[in-house]
N, C-alpha and C. Protein backbone atom coordinates (compact mmCIF):
# COMPACT_ATOMS: atom_id res chain seq x y z
N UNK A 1 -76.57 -3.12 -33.68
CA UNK A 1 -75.71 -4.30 -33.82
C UNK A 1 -74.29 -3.90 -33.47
N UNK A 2 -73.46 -5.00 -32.61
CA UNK A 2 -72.32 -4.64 -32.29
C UNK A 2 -71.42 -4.65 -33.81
N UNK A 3 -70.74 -3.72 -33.57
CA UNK A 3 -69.66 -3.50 -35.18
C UNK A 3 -68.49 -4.52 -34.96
N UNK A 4 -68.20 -5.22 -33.83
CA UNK A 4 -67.17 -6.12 -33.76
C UNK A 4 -67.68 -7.42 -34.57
N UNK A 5 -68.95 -7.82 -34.20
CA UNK A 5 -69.30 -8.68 -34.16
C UNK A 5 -69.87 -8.56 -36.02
N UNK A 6 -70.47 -7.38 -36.33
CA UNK A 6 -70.76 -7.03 -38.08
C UNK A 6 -68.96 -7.53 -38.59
N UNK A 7 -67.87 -6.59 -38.10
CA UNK A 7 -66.44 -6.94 -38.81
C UNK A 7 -66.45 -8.01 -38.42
N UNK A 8 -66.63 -9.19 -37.88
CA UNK A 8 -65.88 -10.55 -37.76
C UNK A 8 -66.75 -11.26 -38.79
N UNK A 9 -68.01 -11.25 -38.96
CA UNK A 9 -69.29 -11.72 -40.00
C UNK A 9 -68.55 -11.50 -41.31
N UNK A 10 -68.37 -10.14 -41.64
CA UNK A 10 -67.34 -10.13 -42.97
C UNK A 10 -66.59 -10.19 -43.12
N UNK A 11 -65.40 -10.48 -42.28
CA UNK A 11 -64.27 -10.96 -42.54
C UNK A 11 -64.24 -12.49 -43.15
N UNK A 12 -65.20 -13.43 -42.32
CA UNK A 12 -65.19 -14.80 -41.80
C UNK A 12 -66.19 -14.82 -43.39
N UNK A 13 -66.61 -14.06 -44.32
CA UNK A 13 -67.43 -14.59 -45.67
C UNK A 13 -66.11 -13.99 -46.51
N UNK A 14 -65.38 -13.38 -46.28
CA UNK A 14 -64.19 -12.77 -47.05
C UNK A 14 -63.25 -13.86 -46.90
N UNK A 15 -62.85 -14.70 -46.29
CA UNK A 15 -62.12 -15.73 -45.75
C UNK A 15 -62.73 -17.02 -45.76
N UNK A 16 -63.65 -17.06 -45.76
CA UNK A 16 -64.64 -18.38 -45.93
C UNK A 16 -63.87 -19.34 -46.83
N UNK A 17 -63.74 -18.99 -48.51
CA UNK A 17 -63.40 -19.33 -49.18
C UNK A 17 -61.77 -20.22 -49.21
N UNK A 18 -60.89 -19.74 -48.18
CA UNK A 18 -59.43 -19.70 -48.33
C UNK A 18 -59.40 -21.00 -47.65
N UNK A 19 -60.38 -20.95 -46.60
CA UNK A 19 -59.92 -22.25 -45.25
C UNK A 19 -59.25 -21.72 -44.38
N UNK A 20 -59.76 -20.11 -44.55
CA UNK A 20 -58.15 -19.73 -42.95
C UNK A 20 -60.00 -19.30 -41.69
N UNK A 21 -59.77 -19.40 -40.92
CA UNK A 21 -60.66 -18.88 -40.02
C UNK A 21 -60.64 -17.94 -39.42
N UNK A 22 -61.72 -16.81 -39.32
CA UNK A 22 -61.45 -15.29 -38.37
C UNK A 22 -61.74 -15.94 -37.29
N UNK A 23 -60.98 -15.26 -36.09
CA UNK A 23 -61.85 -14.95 -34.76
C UNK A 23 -61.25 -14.19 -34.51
N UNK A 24 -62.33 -12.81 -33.63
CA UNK A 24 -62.15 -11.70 -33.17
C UNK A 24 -62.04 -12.33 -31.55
N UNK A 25 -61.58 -11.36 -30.32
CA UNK A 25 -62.18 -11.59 -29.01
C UNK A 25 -61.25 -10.14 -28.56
N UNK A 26 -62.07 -9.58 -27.61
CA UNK A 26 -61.83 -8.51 -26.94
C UNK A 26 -60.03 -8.81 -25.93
N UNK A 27 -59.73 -7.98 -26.26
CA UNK A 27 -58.35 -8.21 -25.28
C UNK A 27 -58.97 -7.70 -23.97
N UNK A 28 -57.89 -8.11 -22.96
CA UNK A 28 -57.97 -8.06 -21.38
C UNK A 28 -58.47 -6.63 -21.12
N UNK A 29 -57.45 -6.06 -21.91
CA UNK A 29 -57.39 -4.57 -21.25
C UNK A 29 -58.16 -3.16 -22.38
N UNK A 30 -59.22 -3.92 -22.91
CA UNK A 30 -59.77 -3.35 -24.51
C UNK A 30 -60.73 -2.23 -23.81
N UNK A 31 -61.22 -2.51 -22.90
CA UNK A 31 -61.76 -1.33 -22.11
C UNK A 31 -60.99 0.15 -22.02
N UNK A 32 -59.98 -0.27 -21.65
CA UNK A 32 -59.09 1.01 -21.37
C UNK A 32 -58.56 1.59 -22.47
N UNK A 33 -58.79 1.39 -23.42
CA UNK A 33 -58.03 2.38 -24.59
C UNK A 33 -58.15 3.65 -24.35
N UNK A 34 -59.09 4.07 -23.78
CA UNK A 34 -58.86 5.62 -23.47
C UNK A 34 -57.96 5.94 -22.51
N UNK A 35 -57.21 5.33 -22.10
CA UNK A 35 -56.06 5.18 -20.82
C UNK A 35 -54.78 5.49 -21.57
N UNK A 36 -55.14 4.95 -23.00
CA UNK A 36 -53.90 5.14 -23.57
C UNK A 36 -53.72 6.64 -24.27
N UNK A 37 -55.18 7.07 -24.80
CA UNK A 37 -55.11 7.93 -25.86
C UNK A 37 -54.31 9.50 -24.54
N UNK A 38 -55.30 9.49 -23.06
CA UNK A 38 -55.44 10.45 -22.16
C UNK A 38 -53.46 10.45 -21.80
N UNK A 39 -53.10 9.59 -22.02
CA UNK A 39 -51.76 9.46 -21.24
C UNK A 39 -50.75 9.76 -22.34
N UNK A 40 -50.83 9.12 -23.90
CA UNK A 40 -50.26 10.21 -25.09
C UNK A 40 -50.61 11.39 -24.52
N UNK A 41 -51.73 12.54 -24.58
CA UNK A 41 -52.02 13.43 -24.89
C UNK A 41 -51.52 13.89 -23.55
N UNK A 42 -51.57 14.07 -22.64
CA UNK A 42 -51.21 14.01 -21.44
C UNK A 42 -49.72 14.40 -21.13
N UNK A 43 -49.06 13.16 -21.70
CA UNK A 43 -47.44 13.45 -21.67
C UNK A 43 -46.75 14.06 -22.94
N UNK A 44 -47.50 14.55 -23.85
CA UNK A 44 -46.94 15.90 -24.72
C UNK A 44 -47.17 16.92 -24.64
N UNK A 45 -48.01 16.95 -23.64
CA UNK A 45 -48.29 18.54 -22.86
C UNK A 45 -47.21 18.91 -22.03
N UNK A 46 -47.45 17.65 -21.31
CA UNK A 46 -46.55 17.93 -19.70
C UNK A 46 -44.95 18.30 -20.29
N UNK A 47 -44.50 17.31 -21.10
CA UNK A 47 -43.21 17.65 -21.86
C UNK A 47 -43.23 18.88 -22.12
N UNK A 48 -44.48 19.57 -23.12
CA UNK A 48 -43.92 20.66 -23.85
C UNK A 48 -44.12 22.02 -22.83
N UNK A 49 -44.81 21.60 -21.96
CA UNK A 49 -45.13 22.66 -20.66
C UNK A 49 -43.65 22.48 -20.06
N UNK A 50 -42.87 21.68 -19.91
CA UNK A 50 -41.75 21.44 -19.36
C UNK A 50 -40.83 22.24 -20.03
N UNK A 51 -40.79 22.23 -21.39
CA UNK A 51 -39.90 23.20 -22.31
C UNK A 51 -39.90 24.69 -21.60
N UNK A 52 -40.98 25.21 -21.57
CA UNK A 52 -41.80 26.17 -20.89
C UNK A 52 -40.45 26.79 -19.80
N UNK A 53 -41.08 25.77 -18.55
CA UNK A 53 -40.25 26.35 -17.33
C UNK A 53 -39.02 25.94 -18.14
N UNK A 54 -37.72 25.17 -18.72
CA UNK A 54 -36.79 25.09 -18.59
C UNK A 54 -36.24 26.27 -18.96
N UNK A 55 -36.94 26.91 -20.34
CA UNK A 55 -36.20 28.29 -20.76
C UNK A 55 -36.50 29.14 -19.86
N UNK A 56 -37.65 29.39 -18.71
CA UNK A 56 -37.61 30.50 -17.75
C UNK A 56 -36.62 30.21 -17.31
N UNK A 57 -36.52 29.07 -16.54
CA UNK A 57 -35.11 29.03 -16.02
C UNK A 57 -33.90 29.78 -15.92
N UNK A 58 -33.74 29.24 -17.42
CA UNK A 58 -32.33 29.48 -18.24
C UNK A 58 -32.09 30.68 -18.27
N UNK A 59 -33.60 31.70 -18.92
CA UNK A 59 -33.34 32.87 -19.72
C UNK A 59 -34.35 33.73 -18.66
N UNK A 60 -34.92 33.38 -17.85
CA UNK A 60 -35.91 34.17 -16.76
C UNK A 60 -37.17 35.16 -17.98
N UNK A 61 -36.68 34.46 -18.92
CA UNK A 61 -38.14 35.02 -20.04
C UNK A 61 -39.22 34.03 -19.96
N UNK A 62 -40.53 34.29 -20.33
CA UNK A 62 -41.85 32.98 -20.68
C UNK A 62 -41.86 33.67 -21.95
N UNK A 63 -41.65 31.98 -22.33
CA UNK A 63 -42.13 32.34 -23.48
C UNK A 63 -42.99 30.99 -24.27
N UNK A 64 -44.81 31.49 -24.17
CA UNK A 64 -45.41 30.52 -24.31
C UNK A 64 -45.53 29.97 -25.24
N UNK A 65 -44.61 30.34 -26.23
CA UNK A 65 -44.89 29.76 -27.58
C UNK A 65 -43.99 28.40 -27.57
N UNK A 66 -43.29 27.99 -26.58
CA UNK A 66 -42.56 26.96 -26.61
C UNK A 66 -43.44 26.04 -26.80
N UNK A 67 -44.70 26.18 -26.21
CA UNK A 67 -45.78 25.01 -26.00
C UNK A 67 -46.13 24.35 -28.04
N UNK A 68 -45.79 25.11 -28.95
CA UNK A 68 -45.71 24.66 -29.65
C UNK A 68 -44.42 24.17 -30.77
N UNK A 69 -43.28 24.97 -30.16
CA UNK A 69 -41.98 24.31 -30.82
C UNK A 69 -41.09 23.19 -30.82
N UNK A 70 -40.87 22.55 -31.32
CA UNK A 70 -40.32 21.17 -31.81
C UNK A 70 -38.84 21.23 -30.85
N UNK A 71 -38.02 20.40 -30.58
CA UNK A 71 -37.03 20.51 -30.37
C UNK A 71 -36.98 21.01 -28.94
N UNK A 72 -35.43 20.79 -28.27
CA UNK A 72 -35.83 21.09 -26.72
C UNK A 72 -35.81 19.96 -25.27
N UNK A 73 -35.79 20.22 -24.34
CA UNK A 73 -35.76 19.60 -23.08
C UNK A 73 -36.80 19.65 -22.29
N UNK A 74 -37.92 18.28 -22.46
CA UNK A 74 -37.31 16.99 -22.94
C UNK A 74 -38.02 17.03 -24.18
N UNK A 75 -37.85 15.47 -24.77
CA UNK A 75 -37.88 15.73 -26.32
C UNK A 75 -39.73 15.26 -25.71
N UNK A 76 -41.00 15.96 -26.45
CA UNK A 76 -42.12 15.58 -26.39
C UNK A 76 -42.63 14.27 -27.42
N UNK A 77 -41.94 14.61 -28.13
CA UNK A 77 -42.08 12.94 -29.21
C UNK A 77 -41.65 11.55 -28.39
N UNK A 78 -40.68 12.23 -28.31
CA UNK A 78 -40.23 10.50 -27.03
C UNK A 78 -41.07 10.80 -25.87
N UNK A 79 -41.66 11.46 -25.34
CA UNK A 79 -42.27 11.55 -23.77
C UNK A 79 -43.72 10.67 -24.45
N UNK A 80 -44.42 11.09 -25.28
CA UNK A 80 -45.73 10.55 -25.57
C UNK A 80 -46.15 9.49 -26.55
N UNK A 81 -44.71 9.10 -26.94
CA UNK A 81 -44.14 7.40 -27.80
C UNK A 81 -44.17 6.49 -26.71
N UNK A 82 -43.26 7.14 -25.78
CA UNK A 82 -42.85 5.90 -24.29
C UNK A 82 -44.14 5.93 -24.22
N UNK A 83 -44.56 6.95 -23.45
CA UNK A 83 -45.80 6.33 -22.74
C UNK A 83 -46.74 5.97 -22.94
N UNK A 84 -46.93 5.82 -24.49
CA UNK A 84 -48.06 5.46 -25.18
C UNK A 84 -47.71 3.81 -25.18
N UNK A 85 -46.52 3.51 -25.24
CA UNK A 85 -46.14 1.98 -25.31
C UNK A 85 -46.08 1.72 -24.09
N UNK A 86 -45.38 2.29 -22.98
CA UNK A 86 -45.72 1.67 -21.70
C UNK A 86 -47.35 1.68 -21.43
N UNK A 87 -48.27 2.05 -21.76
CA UNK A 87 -49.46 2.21 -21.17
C UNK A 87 -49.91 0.99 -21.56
N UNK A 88 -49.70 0.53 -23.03
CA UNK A 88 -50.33 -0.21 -23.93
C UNK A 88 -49.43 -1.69 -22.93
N UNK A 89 -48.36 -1.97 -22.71
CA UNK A 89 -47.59 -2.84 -21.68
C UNK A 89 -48.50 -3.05 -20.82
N UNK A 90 -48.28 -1.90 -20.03
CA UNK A 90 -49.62 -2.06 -18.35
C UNK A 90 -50.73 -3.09 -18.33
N UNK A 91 -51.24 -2.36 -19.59
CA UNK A 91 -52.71 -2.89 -19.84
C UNK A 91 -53.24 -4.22 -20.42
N UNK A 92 -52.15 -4.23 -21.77
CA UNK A 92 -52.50 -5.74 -22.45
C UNK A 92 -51.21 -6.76 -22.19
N UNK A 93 -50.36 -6.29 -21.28
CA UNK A 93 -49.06 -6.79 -21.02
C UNK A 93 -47.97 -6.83 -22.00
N UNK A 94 -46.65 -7.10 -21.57
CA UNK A 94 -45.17 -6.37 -22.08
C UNK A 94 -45.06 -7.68 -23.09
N UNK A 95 -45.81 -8.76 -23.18
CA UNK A 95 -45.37 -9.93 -24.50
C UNK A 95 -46.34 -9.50 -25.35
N UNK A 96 -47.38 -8.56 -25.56
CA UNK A 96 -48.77 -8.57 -26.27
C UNK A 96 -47.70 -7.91 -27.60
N UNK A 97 -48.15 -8.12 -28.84
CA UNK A 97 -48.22 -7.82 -30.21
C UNK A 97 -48.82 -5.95 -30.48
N UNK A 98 -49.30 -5.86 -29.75
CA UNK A 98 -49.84 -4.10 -29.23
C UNK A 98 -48.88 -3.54 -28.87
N UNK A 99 -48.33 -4.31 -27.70
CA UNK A 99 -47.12 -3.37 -26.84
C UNK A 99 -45.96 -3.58 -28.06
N UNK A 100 -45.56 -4.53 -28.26
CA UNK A 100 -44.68 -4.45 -29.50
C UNK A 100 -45.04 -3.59 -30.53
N UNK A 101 -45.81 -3.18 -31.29
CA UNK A 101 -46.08 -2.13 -32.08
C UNK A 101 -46.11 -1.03 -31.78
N UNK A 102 -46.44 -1.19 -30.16
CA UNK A 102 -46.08 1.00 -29.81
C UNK A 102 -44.88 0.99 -29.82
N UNK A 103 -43.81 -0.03 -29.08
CA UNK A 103 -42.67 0.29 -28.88
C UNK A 103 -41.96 0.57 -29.86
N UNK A 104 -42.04 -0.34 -31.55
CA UNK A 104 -41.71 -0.12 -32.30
C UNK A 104 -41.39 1.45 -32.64
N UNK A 105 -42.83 1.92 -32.72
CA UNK A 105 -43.20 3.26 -33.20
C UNK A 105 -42.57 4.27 -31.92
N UNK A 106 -42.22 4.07 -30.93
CA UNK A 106 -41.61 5.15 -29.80
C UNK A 106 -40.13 5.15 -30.62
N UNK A 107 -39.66 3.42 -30.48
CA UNK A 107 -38.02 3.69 -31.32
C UNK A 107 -37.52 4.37 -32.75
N UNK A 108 -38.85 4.43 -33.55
CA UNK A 108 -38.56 4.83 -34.38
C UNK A 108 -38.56 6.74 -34.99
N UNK A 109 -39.28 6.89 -33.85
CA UNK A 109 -39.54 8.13 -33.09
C UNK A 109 -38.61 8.98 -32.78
N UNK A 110 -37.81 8.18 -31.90
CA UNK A 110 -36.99 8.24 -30.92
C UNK A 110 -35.64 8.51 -31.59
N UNK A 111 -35.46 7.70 -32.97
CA UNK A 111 -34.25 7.48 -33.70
C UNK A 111 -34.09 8.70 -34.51
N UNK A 112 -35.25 9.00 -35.07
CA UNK A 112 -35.98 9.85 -36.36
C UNK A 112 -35.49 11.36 -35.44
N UNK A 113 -36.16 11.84 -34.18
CA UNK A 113 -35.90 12.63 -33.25
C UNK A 113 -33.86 13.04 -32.76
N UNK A 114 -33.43 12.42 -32.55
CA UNK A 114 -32.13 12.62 -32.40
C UNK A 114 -31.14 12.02 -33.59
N UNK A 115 -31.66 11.89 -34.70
CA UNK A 115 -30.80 11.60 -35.70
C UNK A 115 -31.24 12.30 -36.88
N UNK A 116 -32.12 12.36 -37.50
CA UNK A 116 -32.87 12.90 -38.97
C UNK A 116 -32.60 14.40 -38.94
N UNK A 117 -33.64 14.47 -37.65
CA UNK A 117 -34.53 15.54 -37.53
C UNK A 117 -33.16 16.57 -36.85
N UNK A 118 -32.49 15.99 -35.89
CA UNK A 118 -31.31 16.91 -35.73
C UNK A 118 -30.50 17.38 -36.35
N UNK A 119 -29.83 16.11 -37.40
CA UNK A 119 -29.27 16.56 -38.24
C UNK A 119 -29.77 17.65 -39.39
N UNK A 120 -30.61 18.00 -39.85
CA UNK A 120 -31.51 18.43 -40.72
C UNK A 120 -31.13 19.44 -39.85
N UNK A 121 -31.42 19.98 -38.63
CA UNK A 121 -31.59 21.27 -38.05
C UNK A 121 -30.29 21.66 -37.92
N UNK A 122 -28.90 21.15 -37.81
CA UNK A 122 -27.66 21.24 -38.48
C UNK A 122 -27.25 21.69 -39.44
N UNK A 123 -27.94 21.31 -40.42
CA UNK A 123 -27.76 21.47 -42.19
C UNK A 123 -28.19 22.75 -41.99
N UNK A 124 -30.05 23.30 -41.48
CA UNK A 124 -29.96 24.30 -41.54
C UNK A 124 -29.08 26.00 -40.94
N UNK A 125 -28.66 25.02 -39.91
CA UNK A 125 -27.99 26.27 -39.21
C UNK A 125 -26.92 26.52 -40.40
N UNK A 126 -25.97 25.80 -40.48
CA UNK A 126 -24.96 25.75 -41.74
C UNK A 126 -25.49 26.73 -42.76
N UNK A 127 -26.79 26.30 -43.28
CA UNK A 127 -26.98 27.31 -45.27
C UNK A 127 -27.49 28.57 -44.09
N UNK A 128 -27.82 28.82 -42.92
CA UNK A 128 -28.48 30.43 -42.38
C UNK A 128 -26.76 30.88 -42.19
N UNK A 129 -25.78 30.40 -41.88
CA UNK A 129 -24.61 31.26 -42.07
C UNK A 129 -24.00 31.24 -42.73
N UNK A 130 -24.42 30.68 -44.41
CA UNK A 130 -23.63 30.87 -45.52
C UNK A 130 -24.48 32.06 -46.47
N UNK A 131 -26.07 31.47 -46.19
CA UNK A 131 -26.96 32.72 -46.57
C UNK A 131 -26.24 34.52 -45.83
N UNK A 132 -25.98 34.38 -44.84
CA UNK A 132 -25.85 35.31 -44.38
C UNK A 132 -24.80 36.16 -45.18
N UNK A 133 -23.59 35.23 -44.71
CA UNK A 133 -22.24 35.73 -45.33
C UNK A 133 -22.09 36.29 -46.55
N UNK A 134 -22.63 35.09 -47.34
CA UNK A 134 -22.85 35.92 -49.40
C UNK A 134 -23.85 36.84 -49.81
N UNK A 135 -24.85 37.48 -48.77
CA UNK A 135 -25.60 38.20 -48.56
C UNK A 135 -25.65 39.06 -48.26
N UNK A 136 -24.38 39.63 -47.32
CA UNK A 136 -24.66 40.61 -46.42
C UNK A 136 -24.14 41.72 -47.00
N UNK A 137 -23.72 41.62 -47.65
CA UNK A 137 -23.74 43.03 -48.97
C UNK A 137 -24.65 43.37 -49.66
N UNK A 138 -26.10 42.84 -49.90
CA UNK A 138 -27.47 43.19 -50.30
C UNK A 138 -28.30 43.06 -49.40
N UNK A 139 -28.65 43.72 -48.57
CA UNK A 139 -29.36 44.30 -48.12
C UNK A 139 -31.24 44.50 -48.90
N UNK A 140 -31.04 44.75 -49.41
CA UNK A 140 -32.69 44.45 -50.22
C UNK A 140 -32.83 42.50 -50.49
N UNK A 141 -32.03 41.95 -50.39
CA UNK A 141 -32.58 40.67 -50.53
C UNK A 141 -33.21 39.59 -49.29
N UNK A 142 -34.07 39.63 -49.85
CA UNK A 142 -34.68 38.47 -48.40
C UNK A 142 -33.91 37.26 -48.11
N UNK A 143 -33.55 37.25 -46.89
CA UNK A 143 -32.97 35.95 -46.54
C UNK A 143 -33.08 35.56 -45.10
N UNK A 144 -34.25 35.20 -45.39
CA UNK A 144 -35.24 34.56 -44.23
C UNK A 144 -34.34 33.42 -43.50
N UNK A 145 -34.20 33.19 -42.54
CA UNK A 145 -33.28 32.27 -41.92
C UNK A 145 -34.34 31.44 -41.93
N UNK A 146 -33.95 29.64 -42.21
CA UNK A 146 -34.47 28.40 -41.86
C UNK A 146 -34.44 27.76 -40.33
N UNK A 147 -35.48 27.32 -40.30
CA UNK A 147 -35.63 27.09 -38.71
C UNK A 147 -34.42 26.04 -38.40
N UNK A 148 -33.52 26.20 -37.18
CA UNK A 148 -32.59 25.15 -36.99
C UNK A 148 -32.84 24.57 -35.79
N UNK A 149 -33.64 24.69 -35.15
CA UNK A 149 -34.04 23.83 -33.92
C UNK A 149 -35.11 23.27 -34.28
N UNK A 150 -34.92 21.98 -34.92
CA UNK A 150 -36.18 20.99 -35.37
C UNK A 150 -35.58 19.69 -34.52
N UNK A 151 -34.74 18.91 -34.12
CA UNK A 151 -33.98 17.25 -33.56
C UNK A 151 -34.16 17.97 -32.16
N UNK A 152 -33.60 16.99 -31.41
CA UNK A 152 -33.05 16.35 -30.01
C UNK A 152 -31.77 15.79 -29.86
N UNK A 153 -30.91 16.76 -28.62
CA UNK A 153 -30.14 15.73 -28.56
C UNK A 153 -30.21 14.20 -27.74
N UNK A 154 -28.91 13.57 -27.97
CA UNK A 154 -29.78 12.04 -26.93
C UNK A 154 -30.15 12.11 -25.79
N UNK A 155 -29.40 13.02 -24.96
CA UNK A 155 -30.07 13.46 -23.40
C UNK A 155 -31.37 14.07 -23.68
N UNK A 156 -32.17 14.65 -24.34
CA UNK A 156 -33.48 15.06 -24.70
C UNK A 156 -33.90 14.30 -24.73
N UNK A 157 -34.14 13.16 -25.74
CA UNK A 157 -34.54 11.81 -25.93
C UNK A 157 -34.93 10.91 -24.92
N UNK A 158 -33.67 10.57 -23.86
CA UNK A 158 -33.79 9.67 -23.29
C UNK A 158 -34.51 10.80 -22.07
N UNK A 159 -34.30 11.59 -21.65
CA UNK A 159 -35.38 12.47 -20.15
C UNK A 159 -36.34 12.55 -20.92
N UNK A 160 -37.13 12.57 -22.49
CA UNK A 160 -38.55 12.53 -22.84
C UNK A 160 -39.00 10.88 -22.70
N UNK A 161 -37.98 9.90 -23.01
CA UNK A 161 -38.29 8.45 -22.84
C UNK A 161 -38.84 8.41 -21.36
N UNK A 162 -37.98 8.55 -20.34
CA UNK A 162 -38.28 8.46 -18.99
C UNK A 162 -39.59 9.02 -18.80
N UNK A 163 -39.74 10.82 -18.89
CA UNK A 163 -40.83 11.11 -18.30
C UNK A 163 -41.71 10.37 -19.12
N UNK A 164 -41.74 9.81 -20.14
CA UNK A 164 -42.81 9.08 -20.65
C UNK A 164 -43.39 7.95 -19.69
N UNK A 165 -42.49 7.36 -19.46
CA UNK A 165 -42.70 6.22 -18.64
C UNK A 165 -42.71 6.47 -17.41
N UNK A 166 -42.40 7.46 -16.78
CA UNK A 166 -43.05 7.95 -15.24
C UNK A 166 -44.33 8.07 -15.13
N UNK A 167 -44.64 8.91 -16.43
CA UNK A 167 -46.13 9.22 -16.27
C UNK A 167 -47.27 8.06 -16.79
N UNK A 168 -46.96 7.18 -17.45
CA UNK A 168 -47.89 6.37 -17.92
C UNK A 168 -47.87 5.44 -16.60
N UNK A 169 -46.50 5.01 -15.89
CA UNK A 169 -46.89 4.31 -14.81
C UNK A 169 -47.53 4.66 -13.64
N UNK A 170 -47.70 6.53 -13.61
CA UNK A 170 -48.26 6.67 -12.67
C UNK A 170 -50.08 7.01 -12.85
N UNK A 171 -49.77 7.33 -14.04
CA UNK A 171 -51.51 7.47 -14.77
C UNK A 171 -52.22 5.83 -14.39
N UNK A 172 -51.22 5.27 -14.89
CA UNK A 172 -51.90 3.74 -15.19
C UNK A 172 -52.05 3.06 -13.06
N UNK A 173 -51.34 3.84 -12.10
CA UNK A 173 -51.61 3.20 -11.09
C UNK A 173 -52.76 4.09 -10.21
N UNK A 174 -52.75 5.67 -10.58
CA UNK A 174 -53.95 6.26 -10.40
C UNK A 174 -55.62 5.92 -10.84
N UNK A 175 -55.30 4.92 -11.86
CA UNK A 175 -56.60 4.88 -13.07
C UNK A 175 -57.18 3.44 -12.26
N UNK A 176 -56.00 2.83 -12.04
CA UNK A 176 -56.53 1.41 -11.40
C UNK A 176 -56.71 1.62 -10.15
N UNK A 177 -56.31 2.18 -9.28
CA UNK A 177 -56.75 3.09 -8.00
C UNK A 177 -58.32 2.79 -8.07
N UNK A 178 -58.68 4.01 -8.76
CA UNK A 178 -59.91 4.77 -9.06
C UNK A 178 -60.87 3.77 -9.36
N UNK A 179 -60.60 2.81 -10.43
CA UNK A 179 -61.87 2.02 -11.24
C UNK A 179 -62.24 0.93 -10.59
N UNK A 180 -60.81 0.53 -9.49
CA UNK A 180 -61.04 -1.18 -9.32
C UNK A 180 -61.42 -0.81 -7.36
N UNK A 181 -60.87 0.12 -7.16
CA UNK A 181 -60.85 0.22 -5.38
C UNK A 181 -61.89 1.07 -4.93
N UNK A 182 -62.58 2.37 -6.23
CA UNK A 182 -63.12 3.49 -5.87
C UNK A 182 -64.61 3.05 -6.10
């Protein structure tokens, strides 16, 4: 038995009672949800692979552990927010109640990323050079420095917004390529 069709059956005896009416119906683009999940996952790689080369760049070191550190150029939270909301746009279109809820969640992302989370990594740099200072006459005491590269600045942000949305528009014109022409 289809499970759409079991959830709309109990909703519609859960509601029966009120006078409000369920109806379920498949959206346009309900097929493709995996379009969306492949193109998140997709563009927080590519971002954090991007971290990657920028510090070779910079520092002519690899160092692969970037692939898992927070913070950085471009920001991977905004790269795979955008494009999780642009994808969800593409597909069920830019007025749908979907696309409004990713976007929501990219801005809030996005805000949380170059404001919270930066600041916080601020604060910590601050107590690692006050730890240091009232410290550095004991020597036997541990004083583990706190991580201070946790935020984004807004240029991080907005080049993770973009490549977000480069890549979902180009995923999303490769995918329709493929399914509708191939």
């Amino acid at each position: 038995m289809d499970l759409s069709i079991l959830g709309q059956h109990f909703l519609s005896l859960i509601f029966s009672d009120t006078g409000l009416s369920v109806t379920t119906s498949a959206a346009p683009g309900s097929t493709r949800g995996w379009q969306v999940i492949v193109v998140t996952l997709l563009s927080s790689f590519l971002a954090q692979a991007l971290k990657i080369i920028t510090k070779f760049c910079r520092t002519g070191h690899l160092d692969l552990r970037m692939m898992a550190k927070t913070g950085g150029m471009p920001s991977s939270h905004s790269c795979c927010t955008v494009a999780m909301a642009v994808s969800v746009g593409l597909i069920e279109g830019f007025n749908s109640v979907s696309f409004a809820i990713a976007l929501s969640l990219a801005l809030i992302v996005m805000y949380d990323a170059a404001g919270v989370r930066r600041t916080v990594g601020l604060q910590a740099k601050v107590l690692n050079e006050m730890v240091a200072e009232l410290f550095s006459e004991h020597p036997h005491i541990n004083h583990s420095r706190i991580k201070e590269f946790l935020g984004h600045t807004p240029i991080e942000v907005l080049v993770g917004a973009a490549l977000g949305t480069l890549i979902a528009w180009v995923f999303n014109i490769l995918t329709v390529q493929h399914f509708l022409h191939g």
